[in-house]
N, C-alpha and C. Protein backbone atom coordinates (compact mmCIF):
# COMPACT_ATOMS: atom_id res chain seq x y z
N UNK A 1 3.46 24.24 -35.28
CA UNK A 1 4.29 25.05 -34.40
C UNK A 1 4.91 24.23 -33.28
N UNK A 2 4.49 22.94 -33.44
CA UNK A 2 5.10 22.21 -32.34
C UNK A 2 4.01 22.15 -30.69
N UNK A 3 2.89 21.93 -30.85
CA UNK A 3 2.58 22.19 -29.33
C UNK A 3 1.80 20.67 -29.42
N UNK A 4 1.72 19.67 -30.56
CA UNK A 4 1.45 18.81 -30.53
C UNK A 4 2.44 17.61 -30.46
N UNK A 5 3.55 17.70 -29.61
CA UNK A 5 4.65 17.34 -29.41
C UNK A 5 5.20 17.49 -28.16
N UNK A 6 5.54 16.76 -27.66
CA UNK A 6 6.15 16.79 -26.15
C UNK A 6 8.46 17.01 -26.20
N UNK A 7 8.60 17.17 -25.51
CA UNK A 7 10.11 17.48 -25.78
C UNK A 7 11.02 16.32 -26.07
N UNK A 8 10.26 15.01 -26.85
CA UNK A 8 10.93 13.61 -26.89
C UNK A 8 10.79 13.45 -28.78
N UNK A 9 9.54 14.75 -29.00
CA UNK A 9 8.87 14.46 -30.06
C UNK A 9 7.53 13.44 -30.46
N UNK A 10 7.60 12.97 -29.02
CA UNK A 10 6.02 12.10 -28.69
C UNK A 10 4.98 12.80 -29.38
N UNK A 11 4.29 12.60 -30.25
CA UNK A 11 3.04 12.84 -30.44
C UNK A 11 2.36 12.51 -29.29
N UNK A 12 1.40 14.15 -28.59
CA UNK A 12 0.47 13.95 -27.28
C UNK A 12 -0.78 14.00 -27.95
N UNK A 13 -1.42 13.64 -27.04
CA UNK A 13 -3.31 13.48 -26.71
C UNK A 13 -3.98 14.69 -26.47
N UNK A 14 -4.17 16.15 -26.63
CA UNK A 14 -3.87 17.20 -25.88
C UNK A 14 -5.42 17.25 -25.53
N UNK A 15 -6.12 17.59 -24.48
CA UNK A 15 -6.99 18.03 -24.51
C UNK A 15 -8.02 19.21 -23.71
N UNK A 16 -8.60 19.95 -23.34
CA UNK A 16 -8.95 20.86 -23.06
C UNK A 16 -7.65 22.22 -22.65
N UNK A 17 -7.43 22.49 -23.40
CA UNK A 17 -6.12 23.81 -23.32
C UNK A 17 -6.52 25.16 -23.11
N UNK A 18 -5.51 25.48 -22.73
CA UNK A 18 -6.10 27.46 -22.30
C UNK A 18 -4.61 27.71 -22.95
N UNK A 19 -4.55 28.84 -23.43
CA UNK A 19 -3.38 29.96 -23.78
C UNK A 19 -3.45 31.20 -22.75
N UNK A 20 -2.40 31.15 -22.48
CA UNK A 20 -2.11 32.37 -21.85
C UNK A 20 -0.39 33.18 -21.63
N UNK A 21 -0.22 34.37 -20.69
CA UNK A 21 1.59 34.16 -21.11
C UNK A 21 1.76 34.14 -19.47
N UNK A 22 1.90 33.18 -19.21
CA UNK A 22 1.95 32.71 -17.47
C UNK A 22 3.06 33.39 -17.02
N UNK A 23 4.73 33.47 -17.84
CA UNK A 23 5.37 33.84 -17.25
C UNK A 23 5.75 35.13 -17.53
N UNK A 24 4.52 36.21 -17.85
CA UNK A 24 5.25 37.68 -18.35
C UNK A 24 6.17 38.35 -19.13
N UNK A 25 6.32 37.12 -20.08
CA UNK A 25 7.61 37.65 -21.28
C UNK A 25 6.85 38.29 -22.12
N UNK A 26 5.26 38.31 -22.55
CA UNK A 26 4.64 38.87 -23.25
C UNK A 26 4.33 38.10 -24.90
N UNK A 27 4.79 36.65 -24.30
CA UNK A 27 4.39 36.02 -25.58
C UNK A 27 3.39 34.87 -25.38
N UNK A 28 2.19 34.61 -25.16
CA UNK A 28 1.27 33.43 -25.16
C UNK A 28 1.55 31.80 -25.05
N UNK A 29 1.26 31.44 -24.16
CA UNK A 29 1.81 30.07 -23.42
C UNK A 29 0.77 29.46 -23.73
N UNK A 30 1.07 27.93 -24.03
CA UNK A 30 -0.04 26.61 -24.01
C UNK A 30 0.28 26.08 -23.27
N UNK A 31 -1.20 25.72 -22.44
CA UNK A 31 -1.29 24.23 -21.19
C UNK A 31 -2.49 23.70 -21.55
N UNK A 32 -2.64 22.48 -21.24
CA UNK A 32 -3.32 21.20 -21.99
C UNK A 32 -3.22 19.99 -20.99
N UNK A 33 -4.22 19.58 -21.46
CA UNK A 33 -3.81 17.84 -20.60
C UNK A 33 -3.80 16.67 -21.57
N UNK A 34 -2.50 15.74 -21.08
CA UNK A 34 -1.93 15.33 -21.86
C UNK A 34 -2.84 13.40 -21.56
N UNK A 35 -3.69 13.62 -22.19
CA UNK A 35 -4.06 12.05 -22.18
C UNK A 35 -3.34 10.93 -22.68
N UNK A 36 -2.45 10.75 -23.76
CA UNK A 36 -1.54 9.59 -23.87
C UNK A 36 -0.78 9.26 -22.50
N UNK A 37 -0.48 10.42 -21.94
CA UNK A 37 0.62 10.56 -20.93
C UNK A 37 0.19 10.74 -19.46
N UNK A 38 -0.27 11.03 -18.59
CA UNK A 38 -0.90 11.54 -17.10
C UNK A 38 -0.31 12.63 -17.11
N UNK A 39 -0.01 13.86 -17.69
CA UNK A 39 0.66 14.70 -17.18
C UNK A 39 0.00 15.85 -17.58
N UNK A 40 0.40 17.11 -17.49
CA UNK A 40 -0.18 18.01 -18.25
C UNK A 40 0.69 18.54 -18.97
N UNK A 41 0.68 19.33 -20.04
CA UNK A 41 1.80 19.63 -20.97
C UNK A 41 1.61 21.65 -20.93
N UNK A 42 3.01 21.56 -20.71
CA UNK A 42 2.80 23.34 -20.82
C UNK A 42 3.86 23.91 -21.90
N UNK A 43 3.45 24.28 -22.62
CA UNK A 43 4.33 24.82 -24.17
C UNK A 43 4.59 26.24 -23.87
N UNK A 44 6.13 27.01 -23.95
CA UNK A 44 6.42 28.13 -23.90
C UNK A 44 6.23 28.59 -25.06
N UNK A 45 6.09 30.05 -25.39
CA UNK A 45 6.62 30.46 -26.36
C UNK A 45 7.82 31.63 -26.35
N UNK A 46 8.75 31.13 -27.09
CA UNK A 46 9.77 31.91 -26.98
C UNK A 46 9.90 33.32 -28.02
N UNK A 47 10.80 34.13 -27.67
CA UNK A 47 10.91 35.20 -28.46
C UNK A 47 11.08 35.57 -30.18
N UNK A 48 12.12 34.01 -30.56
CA UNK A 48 12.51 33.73 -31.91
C UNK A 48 10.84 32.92 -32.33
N UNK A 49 9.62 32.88 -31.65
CA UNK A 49 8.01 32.61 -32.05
C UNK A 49 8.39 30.82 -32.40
N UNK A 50 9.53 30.38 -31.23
CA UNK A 50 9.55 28.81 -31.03
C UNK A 50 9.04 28.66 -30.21
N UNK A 51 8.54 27.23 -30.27
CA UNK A 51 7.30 26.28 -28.69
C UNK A 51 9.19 25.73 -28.17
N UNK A 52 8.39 25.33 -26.74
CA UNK A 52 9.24 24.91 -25.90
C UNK A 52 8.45 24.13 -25.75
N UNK A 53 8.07 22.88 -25.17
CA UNK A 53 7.84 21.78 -24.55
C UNK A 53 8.73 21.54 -22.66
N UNK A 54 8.15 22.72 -21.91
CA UNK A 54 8.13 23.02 -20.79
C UNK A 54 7.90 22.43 -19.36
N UNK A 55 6.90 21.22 -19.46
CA UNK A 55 6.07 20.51 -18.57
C UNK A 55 7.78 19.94 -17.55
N UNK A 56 8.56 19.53 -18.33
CA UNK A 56 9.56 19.00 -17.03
C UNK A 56 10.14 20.34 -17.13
N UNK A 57 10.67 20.87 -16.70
CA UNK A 57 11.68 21.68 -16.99
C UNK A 57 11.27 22.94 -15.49
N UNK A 58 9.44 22.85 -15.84
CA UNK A 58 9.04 23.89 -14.80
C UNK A 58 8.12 23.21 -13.48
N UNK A 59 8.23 21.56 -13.51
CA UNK A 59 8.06 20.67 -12.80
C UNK A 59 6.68 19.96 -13.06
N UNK A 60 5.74 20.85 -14.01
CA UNK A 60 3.99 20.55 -14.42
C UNK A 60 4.36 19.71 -14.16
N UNK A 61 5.29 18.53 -14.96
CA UNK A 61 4.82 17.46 -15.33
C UNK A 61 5.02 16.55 -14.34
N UNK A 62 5.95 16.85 -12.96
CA UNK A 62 6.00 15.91 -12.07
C UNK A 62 4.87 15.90 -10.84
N UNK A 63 4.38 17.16 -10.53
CA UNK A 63 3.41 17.34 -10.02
C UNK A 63 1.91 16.92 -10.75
N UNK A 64 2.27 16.74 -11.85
CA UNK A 64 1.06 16.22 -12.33
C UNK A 64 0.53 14.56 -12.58
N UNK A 65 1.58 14.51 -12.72
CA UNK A 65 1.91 12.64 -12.75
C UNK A 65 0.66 12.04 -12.67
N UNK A 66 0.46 11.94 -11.42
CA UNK A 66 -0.77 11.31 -10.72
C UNK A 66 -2.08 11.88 -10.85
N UNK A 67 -2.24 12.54 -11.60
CA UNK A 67 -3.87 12.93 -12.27
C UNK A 67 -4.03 13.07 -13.52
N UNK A 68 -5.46 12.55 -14.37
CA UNK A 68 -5.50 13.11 -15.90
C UNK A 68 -7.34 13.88 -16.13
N UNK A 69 -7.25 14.65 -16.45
CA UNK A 69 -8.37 15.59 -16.29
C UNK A 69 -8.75 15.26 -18.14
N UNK A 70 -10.14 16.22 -18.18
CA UNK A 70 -10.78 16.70 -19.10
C UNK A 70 -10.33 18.54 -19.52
N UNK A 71 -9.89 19.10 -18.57
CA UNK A 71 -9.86 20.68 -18.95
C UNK A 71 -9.18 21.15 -17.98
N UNK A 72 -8.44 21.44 -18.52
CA UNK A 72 -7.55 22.95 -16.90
C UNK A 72 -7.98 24.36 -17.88
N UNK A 73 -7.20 25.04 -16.74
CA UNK A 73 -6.75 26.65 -17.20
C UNK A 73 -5.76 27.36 -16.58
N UNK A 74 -5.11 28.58 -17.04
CA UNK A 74 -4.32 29.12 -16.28
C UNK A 74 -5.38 29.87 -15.16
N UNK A 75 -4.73 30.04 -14.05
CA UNK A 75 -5.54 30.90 -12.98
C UNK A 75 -4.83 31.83 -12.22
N UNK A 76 -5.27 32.90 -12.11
CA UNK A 76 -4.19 34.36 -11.69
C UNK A 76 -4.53 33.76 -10.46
């Protein structure tokens, strides 16, 4: 489905991920941390049931830059 892919087509490192639908469209979102990369990776899912590769776009990935974890999650 594409969530093992970054928006370059990079094969990522993904590791400890949560699903959730962060932004209320009502379709289930992936976030992950991206060990090849320092970043964290956040995958939309869109309505036509396509991944987006999200992390720049909604800034994750610049705010994340500078850290690489074992596990996140989404948090209300």
């Amino acid at each position: 489905m594409g969530v093992a892919y970054d928006d370059k087509g990079t094969v990522v490192s993904g590791m400890g991920g949560d699903a959730a639908d962060y932004n209320n469209d009502g379709y289930p979102d992936v976030f992950y941390n991206n060990l090849s990369v320092p970043d964290l990776g956040l995958v939309s899912r869109t309505k036509a049931e396509a991944l987006l590769y999200s992390s720049p776009a909604t800034g994750v990935a610049r705010l994340s830059r500078a850290s690489l974890g074992w596990s996140n999650a989404f948090v209300d």
